[in-house]
Protein backbone atom coordinates (compact mmCIF):
# COMPACT_ATOMS: atom_id res chain seq x y z
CA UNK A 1 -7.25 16.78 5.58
CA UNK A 2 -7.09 17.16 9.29
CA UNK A 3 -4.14 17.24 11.40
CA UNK A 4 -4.04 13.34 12.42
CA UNK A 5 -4.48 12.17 8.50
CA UNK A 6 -2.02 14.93 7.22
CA UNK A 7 0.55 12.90 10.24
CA UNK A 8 -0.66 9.33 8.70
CA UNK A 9 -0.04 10.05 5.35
CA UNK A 10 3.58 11.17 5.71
CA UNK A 11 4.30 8.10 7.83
CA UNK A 12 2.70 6.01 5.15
CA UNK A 13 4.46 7.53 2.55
CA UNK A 14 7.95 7.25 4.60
CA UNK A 15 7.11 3.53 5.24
CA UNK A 16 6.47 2.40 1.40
CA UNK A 17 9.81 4.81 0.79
CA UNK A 18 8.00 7.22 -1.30
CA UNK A 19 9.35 9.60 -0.07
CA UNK A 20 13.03 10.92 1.45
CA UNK A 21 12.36 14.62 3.00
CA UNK A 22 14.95 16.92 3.88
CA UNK A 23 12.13 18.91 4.76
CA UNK A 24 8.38 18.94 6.06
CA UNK A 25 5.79 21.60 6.77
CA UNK A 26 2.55 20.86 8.04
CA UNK A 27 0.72 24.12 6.85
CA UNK A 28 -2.85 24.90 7.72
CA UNK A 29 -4.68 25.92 4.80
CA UNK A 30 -8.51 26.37 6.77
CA UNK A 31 -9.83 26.17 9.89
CA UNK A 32 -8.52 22.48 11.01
CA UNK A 33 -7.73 21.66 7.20
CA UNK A 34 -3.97 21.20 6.61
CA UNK A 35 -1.73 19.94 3.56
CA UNK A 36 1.90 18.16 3.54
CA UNK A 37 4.38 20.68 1.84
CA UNK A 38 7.55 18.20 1.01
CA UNK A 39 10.90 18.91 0.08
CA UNK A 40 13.47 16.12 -1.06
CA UNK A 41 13.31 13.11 -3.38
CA UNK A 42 9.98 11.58 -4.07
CA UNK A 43 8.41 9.61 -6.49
CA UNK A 44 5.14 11.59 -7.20
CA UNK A 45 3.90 8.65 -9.95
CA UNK A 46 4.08 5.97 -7.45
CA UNK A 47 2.65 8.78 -4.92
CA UNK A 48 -0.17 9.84 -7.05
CA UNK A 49 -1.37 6.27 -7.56
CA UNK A 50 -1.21 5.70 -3.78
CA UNK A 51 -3.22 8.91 -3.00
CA UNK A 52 -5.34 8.38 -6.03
CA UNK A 53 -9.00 9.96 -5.26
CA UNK A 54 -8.00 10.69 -1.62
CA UNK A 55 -5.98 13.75 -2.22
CA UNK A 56 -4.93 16.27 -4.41
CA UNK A 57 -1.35 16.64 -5.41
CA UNK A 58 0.62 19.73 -6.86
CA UNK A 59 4.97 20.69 -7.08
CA UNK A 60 4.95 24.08 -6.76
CA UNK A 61 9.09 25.67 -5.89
CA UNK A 62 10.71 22.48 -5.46
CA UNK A 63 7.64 21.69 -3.03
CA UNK A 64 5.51 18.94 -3.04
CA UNK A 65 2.10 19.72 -1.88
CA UNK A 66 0.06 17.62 -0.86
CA UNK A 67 -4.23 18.51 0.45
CA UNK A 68 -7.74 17.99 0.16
CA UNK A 69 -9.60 20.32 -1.93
């Protein structure tokens, strides 16, 4: 995802109170492709239905990750 849809998604997420980060990193996996790496509480079923053949979604160390393949 780029830069400005990696930004909407977290506010999206924040505003249906998916999610409740103590952390965020914006990390830039390809040339202007990032993914959402977020730490905290989180519902990743209600998450994975919202981003549901939009995004991919992994937990890797406490992480959720969160990209397009």
């Amino acid at each position: 995802m780029n830069r400005r849809e990696a930004i909407a998604l977290l506010s999206e997420l924040g505003a249906n109170q998916l999610v409740n980060p103590s952390f965020v990193i914006l990390e830039q996996r390809k040339t202007d492709k990032y993914q959402l790496k977020i730490k905290g509480d989180y519902c990743l079923q209600e998450i994975e239905t919202l981003a549901k053949n939009r995004f991919s979604i992994d937990e890797k160390q406490n992480f959720l990750i969160i990209y397009k393949p």
